[in-house]
PDB file of N, CA and C in Angstrom:
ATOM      1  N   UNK A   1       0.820  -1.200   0.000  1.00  0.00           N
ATOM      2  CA  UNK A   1       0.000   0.000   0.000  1.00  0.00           C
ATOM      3  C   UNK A   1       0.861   1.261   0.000  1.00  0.00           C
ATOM      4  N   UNK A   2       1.750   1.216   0.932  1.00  0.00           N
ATOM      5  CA  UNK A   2       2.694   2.745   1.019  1.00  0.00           C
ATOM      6  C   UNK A   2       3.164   2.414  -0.437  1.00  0.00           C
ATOM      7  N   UNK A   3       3.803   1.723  -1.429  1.00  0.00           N
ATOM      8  CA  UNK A   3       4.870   1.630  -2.120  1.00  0.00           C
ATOM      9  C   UNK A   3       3.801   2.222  -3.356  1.00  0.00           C
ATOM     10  N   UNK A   4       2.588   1.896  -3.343  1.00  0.00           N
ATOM     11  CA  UNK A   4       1.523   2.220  -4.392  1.00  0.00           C
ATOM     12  C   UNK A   4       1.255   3.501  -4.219  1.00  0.00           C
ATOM     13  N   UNK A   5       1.416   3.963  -3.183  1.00  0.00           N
ATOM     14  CA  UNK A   5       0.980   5.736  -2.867  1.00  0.00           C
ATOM     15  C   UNK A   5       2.455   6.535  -2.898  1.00  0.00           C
ATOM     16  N   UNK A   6       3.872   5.971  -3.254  1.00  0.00           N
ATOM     17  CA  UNK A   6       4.712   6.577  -3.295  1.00  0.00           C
ATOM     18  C   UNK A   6       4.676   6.385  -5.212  1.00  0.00           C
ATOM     19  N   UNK A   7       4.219   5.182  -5.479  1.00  0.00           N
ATOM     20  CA  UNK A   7       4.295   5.553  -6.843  1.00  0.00           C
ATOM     21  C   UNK A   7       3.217   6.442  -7.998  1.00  0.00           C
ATOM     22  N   UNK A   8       1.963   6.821  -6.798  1.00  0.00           N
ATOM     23  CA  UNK A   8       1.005   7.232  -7.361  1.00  0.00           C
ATOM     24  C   UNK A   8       1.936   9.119  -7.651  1.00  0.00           C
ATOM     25  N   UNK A   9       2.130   8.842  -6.576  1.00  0.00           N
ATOM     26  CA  UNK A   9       2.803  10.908  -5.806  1.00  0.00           C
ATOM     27  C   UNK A   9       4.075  10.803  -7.492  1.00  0.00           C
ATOM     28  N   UNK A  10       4.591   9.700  -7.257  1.00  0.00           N
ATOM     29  CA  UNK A  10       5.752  10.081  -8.425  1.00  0.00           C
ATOM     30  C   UNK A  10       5.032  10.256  -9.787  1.00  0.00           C
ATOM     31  N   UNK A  11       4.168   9.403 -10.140  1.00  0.00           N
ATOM     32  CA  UNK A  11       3.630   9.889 -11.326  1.00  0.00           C
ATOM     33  C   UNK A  11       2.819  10.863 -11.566  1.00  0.00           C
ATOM     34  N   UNK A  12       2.273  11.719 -10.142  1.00  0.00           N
ATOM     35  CA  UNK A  12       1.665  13.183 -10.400  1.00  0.00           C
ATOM     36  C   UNK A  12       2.821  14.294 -10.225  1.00  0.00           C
ATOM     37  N   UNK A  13       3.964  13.646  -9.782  1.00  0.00           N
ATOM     38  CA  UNK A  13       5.030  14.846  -9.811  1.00  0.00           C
ATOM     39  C   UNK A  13       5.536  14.750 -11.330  1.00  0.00           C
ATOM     40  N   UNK A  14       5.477  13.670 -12.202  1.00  0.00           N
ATOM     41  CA  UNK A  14       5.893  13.376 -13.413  1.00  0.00           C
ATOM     42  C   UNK A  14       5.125  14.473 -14.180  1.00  0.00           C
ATOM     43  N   UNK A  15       3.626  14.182 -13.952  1.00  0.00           N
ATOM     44  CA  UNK A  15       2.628  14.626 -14.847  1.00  0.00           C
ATOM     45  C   UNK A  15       2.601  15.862 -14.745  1.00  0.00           C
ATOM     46  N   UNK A  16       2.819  16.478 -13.545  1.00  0.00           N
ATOM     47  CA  UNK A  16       2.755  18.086 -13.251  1.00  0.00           C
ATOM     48  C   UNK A  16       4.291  18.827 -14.393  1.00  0.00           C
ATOM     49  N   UNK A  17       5.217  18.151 -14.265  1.00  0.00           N
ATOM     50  CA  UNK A  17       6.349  18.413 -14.494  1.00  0.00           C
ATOM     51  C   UNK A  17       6.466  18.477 -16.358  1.00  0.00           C
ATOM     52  N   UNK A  18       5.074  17.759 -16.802  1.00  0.00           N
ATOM     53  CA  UNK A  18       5.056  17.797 -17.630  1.00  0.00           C
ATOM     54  C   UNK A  18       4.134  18.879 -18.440  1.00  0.00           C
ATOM     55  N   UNK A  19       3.283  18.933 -17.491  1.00  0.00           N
ATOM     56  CA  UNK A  19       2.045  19.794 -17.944  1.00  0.00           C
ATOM     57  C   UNK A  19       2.208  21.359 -17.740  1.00  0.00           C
ATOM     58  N   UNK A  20       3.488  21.789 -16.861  1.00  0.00           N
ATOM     59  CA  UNK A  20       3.956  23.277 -16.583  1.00  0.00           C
ATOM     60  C   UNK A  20       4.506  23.905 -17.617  1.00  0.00           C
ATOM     61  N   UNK A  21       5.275  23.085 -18.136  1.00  0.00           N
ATOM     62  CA  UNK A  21       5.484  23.478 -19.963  1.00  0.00           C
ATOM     63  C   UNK A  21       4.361  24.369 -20.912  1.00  0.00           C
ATOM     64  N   UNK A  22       3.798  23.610 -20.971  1.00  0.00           N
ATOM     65  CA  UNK A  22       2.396  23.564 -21.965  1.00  0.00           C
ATOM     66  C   UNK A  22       0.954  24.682 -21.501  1.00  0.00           C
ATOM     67  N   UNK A  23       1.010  24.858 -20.017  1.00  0.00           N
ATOM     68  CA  UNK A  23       0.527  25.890 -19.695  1.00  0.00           C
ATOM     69  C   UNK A  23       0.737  26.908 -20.043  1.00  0.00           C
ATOM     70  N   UNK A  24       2.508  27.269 -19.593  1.00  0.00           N
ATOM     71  CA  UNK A  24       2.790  28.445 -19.489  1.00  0.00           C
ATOM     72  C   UNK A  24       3.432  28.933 -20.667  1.00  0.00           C
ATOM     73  N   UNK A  25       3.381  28.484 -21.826  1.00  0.00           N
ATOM     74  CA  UNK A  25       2.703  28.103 -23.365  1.00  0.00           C
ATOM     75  C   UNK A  25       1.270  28.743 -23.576  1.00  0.00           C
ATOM     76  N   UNK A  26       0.713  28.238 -22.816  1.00  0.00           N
ATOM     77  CA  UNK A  26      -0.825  28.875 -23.510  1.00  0.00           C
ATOM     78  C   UNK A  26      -1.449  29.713 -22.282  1.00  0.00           C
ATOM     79  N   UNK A  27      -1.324  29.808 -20.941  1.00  0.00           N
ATOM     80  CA  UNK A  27      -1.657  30.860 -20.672  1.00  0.00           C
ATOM     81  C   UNK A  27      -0.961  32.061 -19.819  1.00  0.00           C
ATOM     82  N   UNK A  28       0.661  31.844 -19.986  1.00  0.00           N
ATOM     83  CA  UNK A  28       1.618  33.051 -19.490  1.00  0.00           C
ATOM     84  C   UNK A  28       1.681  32.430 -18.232  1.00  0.00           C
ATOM     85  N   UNK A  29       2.813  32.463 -17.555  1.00  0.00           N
ATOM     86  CA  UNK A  29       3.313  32.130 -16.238  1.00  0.00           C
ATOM     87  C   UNK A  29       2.977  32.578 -15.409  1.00  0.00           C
ATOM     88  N   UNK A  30       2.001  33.916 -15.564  1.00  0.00           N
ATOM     89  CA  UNK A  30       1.592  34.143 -14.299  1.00  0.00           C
ATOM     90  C   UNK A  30       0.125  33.500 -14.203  1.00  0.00           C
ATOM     91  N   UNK A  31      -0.299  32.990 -15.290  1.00  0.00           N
ATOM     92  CA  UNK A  31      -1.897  32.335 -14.924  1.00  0.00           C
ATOM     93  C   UNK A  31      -1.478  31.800 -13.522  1.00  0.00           C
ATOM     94  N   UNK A  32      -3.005  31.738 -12.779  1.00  0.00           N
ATOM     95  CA  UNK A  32      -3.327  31.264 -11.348  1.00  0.00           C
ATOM     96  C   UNK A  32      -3.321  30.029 -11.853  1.00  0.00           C
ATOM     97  N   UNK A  33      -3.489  28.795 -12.742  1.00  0.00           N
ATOM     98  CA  UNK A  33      -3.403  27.836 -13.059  1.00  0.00           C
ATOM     99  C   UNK A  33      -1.785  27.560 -13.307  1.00  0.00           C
ATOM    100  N   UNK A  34      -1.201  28.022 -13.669  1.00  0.00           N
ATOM    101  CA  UNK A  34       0.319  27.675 -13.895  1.00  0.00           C
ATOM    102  C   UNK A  34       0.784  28.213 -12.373  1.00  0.00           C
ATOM    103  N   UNK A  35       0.247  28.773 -11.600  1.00  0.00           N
ATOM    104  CA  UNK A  35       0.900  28.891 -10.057  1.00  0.00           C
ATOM    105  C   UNK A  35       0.710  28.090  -9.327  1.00  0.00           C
ATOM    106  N   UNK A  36      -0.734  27.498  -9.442  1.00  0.00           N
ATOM    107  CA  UNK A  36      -1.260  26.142  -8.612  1.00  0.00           C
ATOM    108  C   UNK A  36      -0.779  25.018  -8.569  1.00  0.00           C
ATOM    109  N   UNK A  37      -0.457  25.047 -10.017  1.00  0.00           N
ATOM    110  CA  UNK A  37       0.237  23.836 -10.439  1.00  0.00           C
ATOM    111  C   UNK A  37       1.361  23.878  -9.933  1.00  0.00           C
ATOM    112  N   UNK A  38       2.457  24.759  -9.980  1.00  0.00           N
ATOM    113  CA  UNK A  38       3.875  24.483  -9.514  1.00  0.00           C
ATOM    114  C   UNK A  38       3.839  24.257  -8.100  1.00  0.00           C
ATOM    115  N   UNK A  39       2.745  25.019  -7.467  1.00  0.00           N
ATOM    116  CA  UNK A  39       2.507  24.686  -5.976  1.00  0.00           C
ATOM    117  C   UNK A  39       2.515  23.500  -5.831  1.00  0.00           C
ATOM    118  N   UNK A  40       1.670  22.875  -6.358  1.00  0.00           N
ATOM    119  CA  UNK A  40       1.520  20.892  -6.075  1.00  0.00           C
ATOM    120  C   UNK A  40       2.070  20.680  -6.559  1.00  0.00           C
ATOM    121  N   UNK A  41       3.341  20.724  -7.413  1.00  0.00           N
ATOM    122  CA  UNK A  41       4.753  20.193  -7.887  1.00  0.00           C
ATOM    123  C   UNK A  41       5.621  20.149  -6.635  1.00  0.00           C
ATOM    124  N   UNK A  42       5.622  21.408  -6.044  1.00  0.00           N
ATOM    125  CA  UNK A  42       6.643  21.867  -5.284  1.00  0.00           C
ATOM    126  C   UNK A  42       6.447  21.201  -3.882  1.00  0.00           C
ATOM    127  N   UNK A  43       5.048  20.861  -3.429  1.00  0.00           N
ATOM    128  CA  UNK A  43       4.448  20.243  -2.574  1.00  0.00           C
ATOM    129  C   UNK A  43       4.849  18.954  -2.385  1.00  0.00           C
ATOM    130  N   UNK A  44       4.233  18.230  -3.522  1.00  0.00           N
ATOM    131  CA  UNK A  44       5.070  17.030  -3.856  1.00  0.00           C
ATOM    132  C   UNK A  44       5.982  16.355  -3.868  1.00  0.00           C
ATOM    133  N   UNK A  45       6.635  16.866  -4.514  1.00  0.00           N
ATOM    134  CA  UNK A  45       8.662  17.081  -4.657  1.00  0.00           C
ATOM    135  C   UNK A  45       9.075  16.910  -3.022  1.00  0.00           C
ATOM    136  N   UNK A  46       8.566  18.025  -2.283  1.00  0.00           N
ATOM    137  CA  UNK A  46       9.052  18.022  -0.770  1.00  0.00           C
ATOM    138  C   UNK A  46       8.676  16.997   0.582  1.00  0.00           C
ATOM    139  N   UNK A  47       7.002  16.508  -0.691  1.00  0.00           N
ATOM    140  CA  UNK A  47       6.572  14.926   0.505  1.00  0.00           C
ATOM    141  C   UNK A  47       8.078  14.130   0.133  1.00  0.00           C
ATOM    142  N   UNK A  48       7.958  13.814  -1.569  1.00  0.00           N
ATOM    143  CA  UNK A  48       9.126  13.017  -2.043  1.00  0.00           C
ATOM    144  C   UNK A  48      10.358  12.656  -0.793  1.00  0.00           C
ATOM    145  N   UNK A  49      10.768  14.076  -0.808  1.00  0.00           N
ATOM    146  CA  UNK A  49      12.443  14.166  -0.719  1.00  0.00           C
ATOM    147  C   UNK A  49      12.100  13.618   1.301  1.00  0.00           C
ATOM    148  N   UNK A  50      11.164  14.236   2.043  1.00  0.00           N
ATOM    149  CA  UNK A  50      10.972  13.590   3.257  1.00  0.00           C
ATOM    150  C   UNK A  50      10.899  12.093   3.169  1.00  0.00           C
ATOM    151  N   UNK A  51      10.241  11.238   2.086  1.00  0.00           N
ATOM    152  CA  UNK A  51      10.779  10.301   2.369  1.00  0.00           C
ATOM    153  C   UNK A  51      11.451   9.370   1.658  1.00  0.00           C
ATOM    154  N   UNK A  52      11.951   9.669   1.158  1.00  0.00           N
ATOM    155  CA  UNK A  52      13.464   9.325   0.704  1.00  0.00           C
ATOM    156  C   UNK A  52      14.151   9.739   1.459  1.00  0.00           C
ATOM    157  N   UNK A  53      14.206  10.776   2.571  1.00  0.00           N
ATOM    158  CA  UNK A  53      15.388  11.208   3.581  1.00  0.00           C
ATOM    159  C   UNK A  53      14.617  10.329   4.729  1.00  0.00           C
ATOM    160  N   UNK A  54      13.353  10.249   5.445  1.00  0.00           N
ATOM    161  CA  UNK A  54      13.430   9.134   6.286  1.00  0.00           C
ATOM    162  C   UNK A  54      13.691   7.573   6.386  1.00  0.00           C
ATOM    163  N   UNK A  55      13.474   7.186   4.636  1.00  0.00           N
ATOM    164  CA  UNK A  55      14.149   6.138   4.490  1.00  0.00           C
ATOM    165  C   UNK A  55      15.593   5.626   4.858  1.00  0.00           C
ATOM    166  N   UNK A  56      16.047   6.774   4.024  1.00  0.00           N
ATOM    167  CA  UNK A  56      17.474   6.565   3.977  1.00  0.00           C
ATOM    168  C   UNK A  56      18.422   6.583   5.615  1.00  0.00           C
ATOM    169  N   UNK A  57      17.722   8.117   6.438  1.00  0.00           N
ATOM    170  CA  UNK A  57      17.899   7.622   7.983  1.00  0.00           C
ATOM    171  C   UNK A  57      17.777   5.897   8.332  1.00  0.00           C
ATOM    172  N   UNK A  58      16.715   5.574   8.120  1.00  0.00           N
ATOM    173  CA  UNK A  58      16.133   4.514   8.536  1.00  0.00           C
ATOM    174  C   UNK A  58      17.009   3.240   8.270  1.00  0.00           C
ATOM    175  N   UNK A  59      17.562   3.461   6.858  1.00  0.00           N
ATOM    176  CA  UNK A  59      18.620   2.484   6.074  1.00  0.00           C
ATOM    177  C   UNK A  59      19.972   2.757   6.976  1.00  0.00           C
ATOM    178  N   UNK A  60      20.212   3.691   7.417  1.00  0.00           N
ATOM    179  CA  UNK A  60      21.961   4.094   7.760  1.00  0.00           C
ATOM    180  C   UNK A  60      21.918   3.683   9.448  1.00  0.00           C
ATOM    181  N   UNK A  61      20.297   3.514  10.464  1.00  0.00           N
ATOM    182  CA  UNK A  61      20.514   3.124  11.290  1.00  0.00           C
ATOM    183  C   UNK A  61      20.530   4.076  12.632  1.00  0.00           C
ATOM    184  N   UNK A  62      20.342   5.502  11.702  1.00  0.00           N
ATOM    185  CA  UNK A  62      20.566   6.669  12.809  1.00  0.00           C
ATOM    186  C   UNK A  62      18.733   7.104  13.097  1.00  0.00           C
ATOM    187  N   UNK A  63      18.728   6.218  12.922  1.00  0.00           N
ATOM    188  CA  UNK A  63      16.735   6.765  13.331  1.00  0.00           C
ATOM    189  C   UNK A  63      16.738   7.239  14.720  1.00  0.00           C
ATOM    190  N   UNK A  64      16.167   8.318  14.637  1.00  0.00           N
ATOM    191  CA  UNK A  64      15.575   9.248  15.990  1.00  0.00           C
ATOM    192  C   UNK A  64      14.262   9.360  16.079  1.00  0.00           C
ATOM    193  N   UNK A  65      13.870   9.710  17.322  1.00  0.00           N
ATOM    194  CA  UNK A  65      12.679   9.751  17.520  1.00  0.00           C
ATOM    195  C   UNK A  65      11.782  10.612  16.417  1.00  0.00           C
ATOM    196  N   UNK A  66      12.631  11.817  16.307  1.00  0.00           N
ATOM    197  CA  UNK A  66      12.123  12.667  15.431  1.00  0.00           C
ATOM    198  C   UNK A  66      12.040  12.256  13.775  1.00  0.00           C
ATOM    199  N   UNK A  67      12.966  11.318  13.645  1.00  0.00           N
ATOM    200  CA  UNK A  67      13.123  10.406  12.305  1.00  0.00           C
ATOM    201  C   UNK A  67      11.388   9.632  12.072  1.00  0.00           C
ATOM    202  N   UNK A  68      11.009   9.442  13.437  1.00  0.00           N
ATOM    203  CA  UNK A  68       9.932   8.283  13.258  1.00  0.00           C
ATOM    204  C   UNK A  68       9.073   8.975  12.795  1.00  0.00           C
ATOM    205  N   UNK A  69       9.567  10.107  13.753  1.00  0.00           N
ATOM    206  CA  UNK A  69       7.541  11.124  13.854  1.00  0.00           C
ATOM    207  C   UNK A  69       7.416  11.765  12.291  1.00  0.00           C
ATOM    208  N   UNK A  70       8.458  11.614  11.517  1.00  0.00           N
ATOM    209  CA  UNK A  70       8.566  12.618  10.629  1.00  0.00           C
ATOM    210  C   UNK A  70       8.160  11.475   9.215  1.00  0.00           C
ATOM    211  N   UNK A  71       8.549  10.463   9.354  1.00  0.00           N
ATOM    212  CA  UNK A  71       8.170   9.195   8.508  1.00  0.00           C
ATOM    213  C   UNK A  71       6.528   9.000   8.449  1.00  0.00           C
ATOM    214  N   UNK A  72       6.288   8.908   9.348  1.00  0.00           N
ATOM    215  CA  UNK A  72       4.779   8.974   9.985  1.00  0.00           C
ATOM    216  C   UNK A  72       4.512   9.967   9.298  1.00  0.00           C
ATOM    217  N   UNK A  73       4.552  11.115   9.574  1.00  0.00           N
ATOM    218  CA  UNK A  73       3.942  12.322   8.820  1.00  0.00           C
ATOM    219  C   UNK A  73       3.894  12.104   7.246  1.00  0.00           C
ATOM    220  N   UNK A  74       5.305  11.885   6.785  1.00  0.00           N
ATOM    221  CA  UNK A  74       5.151  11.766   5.501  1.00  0.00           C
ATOM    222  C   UNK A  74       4.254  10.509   5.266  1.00  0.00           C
ATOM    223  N   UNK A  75       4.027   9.557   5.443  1.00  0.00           N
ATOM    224  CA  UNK A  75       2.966   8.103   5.373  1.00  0.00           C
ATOM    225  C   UNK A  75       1.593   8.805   5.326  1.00  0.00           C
ATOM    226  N   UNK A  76       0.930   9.678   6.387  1.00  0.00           N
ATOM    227  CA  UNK A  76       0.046  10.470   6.397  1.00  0.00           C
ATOM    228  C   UNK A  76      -0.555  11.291   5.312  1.00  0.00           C
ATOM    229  N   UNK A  77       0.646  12.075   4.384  1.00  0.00           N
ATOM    230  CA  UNK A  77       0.901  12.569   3.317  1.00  0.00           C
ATOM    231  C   UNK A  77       0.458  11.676   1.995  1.00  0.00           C
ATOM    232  N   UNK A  78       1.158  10.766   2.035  1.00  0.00           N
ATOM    233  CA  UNK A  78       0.728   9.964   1.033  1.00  0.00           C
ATOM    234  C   UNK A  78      -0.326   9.340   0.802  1.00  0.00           C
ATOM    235  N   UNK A  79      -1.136   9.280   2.012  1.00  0.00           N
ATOM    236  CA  UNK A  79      -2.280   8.389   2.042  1.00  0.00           C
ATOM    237  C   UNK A  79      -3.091   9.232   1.071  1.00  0.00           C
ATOM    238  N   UNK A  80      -3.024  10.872   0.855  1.00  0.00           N
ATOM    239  CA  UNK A  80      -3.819  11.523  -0.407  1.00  0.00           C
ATOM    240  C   UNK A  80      -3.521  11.019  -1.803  1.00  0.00           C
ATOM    241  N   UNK A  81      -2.208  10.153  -2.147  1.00  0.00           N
ATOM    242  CA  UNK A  81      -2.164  10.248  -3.157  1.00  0.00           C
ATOM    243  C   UNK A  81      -2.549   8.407  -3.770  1.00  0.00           C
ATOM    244  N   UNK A  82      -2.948   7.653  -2.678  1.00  0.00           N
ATOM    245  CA  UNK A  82      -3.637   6.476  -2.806  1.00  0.00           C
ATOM    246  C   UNK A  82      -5.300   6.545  -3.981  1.00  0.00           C
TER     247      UNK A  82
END
């Protein structure tokens, strides 16, 4: 289930990454639609990189408490993109 909601998040960070092009193409970079969008790119990107960095804690062995709570959070995160 987590591994399906980390791959759902990667293919809307794909799709966003693709579709910011083509907006700001047809309606200028400042459209509120080409801002929204980079928002949930940028959103995204930053669940991403939390966990890939609590993983990787998790892999090296230095897990802290704050490592857990923060894994958790990101798990929480993802459950939107299930």
């Amino acid at each position: 289930m987590i591994l399906r909601g980390i791959l759902k998040l990667s293919n809307k960070i794909d799709a966003h990454r693709q579709d910011i092009p083509t907006l700001v193409q047809n309606k200028g970079i400042s459209h509120p639609d080409v801002i929204t969008t980079t928002q949930k790119l940028s959103e995204e990107i930053e669940i991403m990189q939390h966990i890939i960095d609590s993983i990787q804690s998790i892999k090296n062995n230095h897990t802290r408490k704050s490592d857990n709570e923060s894994l958790k959070q990101d798990l929480r995160n993802i459950n939107k993109y299930r």
